[in-house]
PDB file of N, CA and C in Angstrom:
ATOM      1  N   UNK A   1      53.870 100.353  96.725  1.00  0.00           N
ATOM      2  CA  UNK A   1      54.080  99.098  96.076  1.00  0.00           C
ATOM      3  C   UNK A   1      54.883  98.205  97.019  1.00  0.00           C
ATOM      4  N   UNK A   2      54.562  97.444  97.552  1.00  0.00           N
ATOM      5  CA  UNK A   2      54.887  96.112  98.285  1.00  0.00           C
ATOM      6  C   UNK A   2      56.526  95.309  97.677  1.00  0.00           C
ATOM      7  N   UNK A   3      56.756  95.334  96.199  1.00  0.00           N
ATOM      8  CA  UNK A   3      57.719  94.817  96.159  1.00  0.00           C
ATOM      9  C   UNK A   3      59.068  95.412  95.809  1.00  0.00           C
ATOM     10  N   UNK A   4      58.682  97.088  96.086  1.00  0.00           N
ATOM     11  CA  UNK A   4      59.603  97.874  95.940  1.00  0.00           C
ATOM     12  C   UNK A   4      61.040  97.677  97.555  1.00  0.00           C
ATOM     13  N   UNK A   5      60.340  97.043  98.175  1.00  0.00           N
ATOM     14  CA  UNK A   5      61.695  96.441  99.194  1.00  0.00           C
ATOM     15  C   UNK A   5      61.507  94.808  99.704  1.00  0.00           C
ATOM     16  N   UNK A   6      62.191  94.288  99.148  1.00  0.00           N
ATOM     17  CA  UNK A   6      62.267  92.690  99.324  1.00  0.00           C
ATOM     18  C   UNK A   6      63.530  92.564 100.089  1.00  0.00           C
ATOM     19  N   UNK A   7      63.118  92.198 101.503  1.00  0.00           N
ATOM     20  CA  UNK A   7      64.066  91.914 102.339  1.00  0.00           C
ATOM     21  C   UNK A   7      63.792  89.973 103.157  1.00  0.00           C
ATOM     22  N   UNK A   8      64.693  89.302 102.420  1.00  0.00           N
ATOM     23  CA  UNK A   8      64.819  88.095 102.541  1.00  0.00           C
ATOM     24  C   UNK A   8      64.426  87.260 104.131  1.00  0.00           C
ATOM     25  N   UNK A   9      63.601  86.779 104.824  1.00  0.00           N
ATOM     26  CA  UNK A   9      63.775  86.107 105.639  1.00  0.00           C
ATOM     27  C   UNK A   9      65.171  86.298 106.318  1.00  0.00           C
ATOM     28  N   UNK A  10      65.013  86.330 107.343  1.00  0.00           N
ATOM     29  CA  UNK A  10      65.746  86.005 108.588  1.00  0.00           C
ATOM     30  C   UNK A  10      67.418  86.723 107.977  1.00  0.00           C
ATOM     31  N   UNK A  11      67.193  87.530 107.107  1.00  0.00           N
ATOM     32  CA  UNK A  11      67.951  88.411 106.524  1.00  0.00           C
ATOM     33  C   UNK A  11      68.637  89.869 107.213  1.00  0.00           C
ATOM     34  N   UNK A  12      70.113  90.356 107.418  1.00  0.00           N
ATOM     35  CA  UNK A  12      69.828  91.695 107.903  1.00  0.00           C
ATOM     36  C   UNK A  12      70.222  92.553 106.896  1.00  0.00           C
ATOM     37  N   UNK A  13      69.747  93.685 106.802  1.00  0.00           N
ATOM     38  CA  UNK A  13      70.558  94.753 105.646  1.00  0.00           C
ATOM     39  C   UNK A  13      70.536  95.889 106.778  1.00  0.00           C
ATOM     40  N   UNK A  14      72.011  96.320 106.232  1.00  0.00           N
ATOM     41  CA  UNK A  14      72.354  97.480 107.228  1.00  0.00           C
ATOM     42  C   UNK A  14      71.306  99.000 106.321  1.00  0.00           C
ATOM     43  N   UNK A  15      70.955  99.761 107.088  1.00  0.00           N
ATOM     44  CA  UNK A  15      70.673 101.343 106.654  1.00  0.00           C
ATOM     45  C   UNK A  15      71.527 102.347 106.466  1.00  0.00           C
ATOM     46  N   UNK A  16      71.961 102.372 107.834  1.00  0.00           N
ATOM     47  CA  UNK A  16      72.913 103.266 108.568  1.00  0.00           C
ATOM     48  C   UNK A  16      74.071 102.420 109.467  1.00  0.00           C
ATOM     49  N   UNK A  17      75.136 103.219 110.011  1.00  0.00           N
ATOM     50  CA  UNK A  17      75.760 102.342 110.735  1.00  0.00           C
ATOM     51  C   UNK A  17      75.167 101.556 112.097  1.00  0.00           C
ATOM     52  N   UNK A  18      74.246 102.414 112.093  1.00  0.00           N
ATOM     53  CA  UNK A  18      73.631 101.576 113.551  1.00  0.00           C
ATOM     54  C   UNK A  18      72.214 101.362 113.698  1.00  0.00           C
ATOM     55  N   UNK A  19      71.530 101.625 112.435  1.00  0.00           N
ATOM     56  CA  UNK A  19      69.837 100.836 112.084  1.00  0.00           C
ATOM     57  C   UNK A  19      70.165  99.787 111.200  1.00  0.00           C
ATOM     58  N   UNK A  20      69.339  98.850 111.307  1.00  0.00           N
ATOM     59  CA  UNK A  20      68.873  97.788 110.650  1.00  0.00           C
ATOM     60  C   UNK A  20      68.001  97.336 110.360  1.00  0.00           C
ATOM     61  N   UNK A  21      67.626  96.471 109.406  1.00  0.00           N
ATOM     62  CA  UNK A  21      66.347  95.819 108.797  1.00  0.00           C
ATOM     63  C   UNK A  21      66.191  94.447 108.701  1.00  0.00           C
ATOM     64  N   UNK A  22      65.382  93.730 109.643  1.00  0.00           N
ATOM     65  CA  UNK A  22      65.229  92.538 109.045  1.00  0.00           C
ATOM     66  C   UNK A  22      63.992  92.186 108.938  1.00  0.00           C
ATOM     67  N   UNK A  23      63.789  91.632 107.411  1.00  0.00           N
ATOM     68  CA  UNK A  23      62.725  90.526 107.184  1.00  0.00           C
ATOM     69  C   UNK A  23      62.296  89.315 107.803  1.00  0.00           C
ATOM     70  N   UNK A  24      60.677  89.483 107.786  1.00  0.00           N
ATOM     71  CA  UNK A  24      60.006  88.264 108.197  1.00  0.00           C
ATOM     72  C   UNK A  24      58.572  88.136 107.110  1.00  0.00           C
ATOM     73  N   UNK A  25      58.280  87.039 106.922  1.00  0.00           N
ATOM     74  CA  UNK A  25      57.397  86.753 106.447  1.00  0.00           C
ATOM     75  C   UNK A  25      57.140  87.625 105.093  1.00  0.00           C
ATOM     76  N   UNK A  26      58.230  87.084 104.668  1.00  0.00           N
ATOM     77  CA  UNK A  26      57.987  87.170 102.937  1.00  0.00           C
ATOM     78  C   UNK A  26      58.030  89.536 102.818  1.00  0.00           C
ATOM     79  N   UNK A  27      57.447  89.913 101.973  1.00  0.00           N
ATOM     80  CA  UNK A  27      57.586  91.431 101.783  1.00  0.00           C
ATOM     81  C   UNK A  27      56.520  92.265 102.996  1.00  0.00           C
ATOM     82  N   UNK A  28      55.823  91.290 103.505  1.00  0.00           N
ATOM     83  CA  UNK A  28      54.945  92.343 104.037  1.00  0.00           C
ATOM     84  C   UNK A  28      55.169  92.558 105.931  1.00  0.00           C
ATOM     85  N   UNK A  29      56.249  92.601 106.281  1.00  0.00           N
ATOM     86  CA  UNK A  29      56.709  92.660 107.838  1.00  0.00           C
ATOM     87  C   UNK A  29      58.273  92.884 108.032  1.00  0.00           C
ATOM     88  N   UNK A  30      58.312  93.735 108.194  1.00  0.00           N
ATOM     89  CA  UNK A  30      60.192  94.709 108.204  1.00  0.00           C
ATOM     90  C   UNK A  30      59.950  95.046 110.258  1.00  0.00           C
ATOM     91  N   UNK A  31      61.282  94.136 110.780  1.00  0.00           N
ATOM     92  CA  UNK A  31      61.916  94.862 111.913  1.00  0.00           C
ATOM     93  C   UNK A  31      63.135  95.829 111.453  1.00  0.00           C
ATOM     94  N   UNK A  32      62.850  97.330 112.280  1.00  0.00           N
ATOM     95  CA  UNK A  32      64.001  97.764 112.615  1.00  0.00           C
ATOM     96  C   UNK A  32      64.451  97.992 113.995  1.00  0.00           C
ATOM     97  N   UNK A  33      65.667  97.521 113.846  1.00  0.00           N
ATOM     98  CA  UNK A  33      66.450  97.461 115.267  1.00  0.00           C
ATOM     99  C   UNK A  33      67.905  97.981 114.911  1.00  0.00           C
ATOM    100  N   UNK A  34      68.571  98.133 116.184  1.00  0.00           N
ATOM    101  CA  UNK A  34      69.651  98.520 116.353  1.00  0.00           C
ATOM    102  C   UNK A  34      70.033  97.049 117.319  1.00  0.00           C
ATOM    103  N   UNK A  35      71.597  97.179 117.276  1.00  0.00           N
ATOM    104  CA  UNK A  35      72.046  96.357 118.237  1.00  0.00           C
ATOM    105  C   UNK A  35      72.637  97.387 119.547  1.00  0.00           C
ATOM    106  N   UNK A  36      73.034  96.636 120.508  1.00  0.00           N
ATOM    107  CA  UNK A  36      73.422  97.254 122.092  1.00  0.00           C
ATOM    108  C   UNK A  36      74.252  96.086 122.255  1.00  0.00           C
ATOM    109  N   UNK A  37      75.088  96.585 123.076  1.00  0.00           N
ATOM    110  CA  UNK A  37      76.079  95.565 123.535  1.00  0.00           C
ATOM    111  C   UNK A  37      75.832  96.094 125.530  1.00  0.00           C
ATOM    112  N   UNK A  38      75.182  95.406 125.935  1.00  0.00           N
ATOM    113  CA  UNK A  38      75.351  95.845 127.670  1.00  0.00           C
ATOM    114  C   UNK A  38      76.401  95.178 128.215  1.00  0.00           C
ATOM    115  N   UNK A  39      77.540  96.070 128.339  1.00  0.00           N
ATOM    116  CA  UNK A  39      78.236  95.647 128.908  1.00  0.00           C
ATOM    117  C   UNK A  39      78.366  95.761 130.811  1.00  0.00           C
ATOM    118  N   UNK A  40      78.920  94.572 132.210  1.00  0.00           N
ATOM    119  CA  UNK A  40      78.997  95.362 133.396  1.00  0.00           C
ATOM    120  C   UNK A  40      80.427  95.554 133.230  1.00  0.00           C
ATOM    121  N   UNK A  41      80.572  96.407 134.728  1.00  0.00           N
ATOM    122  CA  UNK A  41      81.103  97.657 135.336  1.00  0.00           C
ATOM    123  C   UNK A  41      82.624  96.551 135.468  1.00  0.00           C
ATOM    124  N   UNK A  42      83.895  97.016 134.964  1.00  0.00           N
ATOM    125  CA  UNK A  42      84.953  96.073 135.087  1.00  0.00           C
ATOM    126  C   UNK A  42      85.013  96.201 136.601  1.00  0.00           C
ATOM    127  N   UNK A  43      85.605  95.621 137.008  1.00  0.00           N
ATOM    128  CA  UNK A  43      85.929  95.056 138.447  1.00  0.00           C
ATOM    129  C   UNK A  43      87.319  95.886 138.316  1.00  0.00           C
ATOM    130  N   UNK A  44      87.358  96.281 139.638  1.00  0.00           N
ATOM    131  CA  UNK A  44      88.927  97.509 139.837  1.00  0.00           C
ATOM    132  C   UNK A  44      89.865  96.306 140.137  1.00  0.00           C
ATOM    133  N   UNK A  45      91.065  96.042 138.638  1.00  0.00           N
ATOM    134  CA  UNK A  45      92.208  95.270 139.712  1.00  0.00           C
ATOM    135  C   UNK A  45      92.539  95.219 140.770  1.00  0.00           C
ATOM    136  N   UNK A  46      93.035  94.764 141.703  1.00  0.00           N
ATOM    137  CA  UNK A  46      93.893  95.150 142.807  1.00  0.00           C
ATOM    138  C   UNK A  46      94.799  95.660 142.677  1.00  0.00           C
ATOM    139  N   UNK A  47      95.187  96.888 143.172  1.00  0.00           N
ATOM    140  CA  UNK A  47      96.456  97.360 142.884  1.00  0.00           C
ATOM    141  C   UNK A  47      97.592  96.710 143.738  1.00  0.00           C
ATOM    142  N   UNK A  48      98.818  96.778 142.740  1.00  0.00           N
ATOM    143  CA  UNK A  48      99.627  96.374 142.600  1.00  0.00           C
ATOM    144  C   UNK A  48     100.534  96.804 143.348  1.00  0.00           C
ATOM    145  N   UNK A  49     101.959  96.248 144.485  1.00  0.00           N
ATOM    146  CA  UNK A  49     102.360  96.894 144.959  1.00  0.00           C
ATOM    147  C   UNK A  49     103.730  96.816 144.570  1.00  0.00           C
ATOM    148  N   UNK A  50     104.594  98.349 144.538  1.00  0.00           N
ATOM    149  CA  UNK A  50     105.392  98.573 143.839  1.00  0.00           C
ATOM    150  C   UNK A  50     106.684  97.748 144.038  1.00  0.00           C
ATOM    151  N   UNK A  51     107.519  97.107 143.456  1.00  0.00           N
ATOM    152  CA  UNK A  51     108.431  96.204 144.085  1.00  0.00           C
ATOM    153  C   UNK A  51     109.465  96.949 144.222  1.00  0.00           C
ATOM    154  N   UNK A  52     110.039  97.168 145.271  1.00  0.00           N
ATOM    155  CA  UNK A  52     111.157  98.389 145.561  1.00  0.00           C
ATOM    156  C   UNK A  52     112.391  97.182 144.883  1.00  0.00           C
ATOM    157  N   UNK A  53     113.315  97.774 144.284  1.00  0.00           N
ATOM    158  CA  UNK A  53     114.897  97.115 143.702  1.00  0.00           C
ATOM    159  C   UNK A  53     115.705  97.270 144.979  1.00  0.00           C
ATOM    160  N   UNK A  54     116.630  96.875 145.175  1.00  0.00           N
ATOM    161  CA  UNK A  54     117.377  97.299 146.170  1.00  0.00           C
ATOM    162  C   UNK A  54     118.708  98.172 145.427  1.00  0.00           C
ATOM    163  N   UNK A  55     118.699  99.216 146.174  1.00  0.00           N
ATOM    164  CA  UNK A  55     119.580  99.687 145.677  1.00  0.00           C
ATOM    165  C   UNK A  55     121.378  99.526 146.142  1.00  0.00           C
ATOM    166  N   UNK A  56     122.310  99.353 144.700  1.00  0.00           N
ATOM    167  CA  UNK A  56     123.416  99.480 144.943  1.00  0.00           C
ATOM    168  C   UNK A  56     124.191 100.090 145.744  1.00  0.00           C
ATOM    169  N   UNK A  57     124.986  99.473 146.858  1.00  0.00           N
ATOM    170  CA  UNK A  57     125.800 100.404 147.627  1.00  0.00           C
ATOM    171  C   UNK A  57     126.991 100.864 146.718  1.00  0.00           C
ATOM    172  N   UNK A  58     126.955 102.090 146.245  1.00  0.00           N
ATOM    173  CA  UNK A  58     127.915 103.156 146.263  1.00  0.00           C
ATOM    174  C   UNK A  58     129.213 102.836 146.758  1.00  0.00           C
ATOM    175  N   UNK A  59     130.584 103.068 146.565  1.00  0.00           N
ATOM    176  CA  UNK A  59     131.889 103.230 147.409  1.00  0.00           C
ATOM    177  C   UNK A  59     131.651 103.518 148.777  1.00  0.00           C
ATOM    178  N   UNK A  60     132.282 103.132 149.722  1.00  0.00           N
ATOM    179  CA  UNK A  60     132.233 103.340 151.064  1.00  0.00           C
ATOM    180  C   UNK A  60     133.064 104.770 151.507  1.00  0.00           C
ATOM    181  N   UNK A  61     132.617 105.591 151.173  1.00  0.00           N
ATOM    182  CA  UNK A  61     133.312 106.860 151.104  1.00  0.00           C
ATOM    183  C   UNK A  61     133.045 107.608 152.584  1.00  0.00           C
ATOM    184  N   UNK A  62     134.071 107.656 153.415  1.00  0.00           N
ATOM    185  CA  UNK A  62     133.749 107.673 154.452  1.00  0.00           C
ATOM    186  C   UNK A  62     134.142 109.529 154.540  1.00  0.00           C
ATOM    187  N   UNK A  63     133.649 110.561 155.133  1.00  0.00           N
ATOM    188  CA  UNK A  63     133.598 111.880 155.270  1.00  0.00           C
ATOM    189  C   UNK A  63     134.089 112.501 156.596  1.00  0.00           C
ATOM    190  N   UNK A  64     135.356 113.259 156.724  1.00  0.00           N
ATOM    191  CA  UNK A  64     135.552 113.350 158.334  1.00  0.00           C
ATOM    192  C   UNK A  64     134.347 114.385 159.025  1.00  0.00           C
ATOM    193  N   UNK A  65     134.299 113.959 160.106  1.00  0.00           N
ATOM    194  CA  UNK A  65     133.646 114.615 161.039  1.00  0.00           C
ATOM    195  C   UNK A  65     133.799 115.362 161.337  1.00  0.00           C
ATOM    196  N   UNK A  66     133.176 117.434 161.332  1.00  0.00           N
ATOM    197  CA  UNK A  66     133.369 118.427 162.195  1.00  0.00           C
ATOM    198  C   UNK A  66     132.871 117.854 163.359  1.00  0.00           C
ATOM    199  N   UNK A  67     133.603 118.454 164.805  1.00  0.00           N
ATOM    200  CA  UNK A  67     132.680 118.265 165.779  1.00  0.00           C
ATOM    201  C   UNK A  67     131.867 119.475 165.733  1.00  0.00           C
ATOM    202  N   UNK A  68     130.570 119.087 166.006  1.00  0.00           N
ATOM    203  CA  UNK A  68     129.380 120.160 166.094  1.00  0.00           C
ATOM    204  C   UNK A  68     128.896 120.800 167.163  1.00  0.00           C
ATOM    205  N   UNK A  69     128.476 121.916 167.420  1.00  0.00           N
ATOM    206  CA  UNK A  69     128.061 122.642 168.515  1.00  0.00           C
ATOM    207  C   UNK A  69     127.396 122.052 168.776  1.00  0.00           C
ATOM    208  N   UNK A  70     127.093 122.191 170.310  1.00  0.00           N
ATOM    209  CA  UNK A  70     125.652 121.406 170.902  1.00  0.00           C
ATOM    210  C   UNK A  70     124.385 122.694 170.497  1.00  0.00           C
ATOM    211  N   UNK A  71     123.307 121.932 170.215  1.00  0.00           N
ATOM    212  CA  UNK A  71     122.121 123.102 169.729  1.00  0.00           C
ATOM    213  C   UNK A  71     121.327 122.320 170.966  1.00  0.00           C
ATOM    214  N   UNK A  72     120.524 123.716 171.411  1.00  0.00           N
ATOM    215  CA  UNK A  72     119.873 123.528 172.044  1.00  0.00           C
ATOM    216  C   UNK A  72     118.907 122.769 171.464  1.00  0.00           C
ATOM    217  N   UNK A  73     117.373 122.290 171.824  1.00  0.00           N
ATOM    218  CA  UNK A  73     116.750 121.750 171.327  1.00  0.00           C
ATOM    219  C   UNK A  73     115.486 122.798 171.605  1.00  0.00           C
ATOM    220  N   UNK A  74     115.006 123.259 170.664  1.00  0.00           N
ATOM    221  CA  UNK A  74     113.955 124.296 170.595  1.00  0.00           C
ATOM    222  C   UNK A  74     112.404 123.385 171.065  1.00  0.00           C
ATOM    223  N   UNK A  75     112.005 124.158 171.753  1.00  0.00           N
ATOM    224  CA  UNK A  75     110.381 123.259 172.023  1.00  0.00           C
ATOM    225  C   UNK A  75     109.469 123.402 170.870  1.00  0.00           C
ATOM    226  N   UNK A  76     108.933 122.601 170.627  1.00  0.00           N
ATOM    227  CA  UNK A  76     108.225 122.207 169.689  1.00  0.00           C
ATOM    228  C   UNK A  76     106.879 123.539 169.514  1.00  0.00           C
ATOM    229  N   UNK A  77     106.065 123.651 168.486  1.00  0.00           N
ATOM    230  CA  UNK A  77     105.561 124.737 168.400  1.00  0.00           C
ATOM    231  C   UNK A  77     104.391 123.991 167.943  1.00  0.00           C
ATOM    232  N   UNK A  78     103.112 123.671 168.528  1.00  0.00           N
ATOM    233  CA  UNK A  78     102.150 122.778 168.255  1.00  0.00           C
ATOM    234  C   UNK A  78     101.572 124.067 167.150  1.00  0.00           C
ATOM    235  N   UNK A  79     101.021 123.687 165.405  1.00  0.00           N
ATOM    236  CA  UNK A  79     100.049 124.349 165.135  1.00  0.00           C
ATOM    237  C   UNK A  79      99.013 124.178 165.543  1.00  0.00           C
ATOM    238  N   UNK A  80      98.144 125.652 165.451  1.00  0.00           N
ATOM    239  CA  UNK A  80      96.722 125.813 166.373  1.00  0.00           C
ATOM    240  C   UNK A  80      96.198 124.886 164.983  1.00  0.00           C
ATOM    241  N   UNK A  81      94.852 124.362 165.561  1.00  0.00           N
ATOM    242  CA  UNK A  81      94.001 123.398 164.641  1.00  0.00           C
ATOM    243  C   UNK A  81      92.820 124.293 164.509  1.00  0.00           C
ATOM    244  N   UNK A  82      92.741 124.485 163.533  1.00  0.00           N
ATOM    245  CA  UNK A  82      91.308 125.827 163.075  1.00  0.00           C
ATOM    246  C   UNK A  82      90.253 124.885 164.164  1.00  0.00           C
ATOM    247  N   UNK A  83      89.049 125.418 164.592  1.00  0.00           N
ATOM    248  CA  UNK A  83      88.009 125.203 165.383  1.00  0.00           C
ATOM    249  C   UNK A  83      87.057 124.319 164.530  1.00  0.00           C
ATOM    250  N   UNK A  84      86.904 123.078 164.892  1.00  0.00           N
ATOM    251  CA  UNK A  84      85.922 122.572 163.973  1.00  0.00           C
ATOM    252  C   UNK A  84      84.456 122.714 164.157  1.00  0.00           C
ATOM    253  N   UNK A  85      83.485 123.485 163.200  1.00  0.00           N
ATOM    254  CA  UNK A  85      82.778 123.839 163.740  1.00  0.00           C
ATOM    255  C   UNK A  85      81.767 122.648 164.039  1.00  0.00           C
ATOM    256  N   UNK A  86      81.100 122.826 165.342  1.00  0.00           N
ATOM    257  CA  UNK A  86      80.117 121.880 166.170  1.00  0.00           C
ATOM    258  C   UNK A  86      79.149 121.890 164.812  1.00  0.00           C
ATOM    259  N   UNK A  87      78.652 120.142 164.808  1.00  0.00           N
ATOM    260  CA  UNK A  87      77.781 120.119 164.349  1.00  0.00           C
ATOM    261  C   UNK A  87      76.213 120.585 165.299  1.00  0.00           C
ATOM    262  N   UNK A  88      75.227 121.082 164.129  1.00  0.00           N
ATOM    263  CA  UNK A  88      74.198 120.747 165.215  1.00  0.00           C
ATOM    264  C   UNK A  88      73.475 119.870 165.660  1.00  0.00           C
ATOM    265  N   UNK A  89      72.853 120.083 167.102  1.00  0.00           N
ATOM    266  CA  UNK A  89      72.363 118.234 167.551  1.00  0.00           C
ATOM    267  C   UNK A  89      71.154 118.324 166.731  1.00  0.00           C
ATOM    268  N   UNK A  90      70.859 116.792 166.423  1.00  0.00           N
ATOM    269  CA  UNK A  90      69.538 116.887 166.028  1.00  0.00           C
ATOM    270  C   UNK A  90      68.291 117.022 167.331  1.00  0.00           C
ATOM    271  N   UNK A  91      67.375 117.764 167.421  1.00  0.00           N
ATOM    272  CA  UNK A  91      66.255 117.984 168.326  1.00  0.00           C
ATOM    273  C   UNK A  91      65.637 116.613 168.609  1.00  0.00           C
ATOM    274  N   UNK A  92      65.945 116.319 169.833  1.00  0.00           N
ATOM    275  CA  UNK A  92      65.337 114.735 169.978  1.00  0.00           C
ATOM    276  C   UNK A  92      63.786 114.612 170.063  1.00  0.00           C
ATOM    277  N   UNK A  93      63.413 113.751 169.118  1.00  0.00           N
ATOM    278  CA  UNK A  93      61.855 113.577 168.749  1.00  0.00           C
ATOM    279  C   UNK A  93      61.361 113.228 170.017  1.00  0.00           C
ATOM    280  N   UNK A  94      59.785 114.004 170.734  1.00  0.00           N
ATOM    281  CA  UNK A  94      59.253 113.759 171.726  1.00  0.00           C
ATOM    282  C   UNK A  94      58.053 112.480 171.853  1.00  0.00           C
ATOM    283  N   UNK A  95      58.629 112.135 173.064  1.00  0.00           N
ATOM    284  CA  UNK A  95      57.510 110.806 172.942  1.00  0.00           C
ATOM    285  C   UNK A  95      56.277 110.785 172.327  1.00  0.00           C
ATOM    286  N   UNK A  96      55.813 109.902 171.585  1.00  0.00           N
ATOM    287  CA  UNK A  96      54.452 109.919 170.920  1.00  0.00           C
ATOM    288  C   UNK A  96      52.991 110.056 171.663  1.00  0.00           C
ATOM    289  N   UNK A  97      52.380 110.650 172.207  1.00  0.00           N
ATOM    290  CA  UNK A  97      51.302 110.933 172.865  1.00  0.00           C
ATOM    291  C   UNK A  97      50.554 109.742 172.405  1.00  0.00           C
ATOM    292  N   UNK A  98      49.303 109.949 173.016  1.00  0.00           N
ATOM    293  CA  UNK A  98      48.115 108.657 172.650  1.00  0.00           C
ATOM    294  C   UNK A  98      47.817 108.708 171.340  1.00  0.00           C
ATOM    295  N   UNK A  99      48.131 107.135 170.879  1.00  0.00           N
ATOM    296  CA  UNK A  99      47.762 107.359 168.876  1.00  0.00           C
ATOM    297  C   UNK A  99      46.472 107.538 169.042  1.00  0.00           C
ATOM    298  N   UNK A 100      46.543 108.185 167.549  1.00  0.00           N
ATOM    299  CA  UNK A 100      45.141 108.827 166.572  1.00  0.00           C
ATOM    300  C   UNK A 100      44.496 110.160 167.737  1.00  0.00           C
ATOM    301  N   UNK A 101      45.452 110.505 168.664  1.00  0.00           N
ATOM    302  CA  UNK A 101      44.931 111.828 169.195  1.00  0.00           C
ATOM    303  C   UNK A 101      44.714 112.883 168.395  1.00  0.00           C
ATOM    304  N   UNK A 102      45.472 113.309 167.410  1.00  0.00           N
ATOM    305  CA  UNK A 102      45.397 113.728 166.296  1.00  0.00           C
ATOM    306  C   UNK A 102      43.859 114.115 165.352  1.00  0.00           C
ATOM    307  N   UNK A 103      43.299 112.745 164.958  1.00  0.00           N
ATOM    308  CA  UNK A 103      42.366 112.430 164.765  1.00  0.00           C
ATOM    309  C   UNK A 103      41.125 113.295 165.208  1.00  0.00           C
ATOM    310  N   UNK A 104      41.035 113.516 166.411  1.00  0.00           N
ATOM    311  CA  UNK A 104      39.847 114.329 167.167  1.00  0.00           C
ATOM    312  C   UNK A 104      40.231 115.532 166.999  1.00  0.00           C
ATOM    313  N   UNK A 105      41.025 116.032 166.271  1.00  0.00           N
ATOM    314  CA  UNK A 105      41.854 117.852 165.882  1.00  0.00           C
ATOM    315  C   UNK A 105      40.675 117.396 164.325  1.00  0.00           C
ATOM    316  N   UNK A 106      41.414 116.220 163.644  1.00  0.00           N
ATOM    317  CA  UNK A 106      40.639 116.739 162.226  1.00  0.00           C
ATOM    318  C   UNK A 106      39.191 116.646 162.584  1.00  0.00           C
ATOM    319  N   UNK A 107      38.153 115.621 163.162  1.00  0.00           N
ATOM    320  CA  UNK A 107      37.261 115.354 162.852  1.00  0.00           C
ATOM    321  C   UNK A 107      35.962 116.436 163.672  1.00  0.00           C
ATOM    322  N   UNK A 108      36.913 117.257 164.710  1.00  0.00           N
ATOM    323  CA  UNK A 108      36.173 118.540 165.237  1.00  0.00           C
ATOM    324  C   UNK A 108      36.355 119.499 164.068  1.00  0.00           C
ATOM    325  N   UNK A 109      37.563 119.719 163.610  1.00  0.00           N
ATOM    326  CA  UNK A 109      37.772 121.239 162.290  1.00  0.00           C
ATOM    327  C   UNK A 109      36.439 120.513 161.128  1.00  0.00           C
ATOM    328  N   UNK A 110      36.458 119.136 160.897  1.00  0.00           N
ATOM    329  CA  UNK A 110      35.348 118.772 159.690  1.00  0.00           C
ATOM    330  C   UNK A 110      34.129 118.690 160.414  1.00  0.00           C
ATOM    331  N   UNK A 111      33.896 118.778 161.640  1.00  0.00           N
ATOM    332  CA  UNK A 111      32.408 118.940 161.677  1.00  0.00           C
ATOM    333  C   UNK A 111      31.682 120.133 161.870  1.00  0.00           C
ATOM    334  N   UNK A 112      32.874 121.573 162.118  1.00  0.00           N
ATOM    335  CA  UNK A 112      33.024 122.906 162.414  1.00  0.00           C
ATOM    336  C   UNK A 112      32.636 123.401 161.025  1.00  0.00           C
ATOM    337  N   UNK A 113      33.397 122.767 159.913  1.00  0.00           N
ATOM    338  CA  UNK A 113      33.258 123.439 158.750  1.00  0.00           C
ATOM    339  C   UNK A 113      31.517 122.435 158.112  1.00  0.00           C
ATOM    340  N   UNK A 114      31.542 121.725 158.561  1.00  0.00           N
ATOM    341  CA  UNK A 114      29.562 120.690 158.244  1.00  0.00           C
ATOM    342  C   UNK A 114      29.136 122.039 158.469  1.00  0.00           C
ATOM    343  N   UNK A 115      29.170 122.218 159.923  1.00  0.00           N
ATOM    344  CA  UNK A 115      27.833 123.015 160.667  1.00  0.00           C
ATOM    345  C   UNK A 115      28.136 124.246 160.380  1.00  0.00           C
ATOM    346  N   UNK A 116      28.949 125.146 159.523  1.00  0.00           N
ATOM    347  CA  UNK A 116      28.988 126.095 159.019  1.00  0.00           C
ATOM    348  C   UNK A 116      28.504 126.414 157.581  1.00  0.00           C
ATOM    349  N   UNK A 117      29.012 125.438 156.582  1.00  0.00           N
ATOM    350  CA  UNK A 117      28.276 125.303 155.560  1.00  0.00           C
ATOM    351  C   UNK A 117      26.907 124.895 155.589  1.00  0.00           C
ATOM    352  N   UNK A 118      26.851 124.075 156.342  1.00  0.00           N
ATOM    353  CA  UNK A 118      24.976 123.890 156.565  1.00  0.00           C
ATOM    354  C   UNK A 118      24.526 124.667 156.989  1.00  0.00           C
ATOM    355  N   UNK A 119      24.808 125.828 157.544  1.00  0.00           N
ATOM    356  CA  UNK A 119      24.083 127.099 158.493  1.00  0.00           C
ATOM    357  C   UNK A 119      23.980 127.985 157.275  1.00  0.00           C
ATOM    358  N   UNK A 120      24.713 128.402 156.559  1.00  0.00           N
ATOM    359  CA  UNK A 120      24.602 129.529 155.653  1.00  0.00           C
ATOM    360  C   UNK A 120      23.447 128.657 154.412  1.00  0.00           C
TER     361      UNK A 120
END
């Protein structure tokens, strides 16, 4: 029965939270749609750079001095750097021979396989 859903012109009635119904042309033509919102990609603020405070000088608290042994100065101890392993080279592509040389490979194997099928 046709007038068991009367949905008004240019009308929406919700279904569900995210189907909908709208009328056109009197009872006999129902859209359902959903809506979408496309939103783009926010743009990354610039970050911000931190504003250092300056900090309060403290009492001038001055500390006496041991005199200190002289230390030798130890030589530095380079860490070893693990071995990075070599990439491999890529195989450099060889010059291109005469184009469509190629060509005379297929069109001898297709006339090999003619004169074989035609023989049997």
């Amino acid at each position: 029965n046709m007038d068991d859903l009367d949905v008004p012109d240019d009308e929406v009635l919700d279904i569900t939270d995210e189907l909908m119904v709208r009328g056109n042309d009197g009872a006999s033509l129902w859209y359902l749609f959903t809506e979408r919102t496309i939103e783009a990609e926010e743009e990354p603020a610039e970050p911000e750079e931190p504003v250092e405070e300056p900090e309060e000088p403290e009492e001038n608290v001055t500390e006496p001095e041991e005199p200190e042994e002289p230390v030798e100065p130890e030589e530095p101890v380079e860490p070893e750097e693990p071995a990075e392993p070599e990439e491999p080279e890529e195989p450099e592509e060889e010059p291109a021979g005469t184009p469509g040389f190629e060509a005379v490979f297929a069109i001898a194997g297709l006339l090999a396989v003619a004169y074989l099928v035609r023989r049997n």
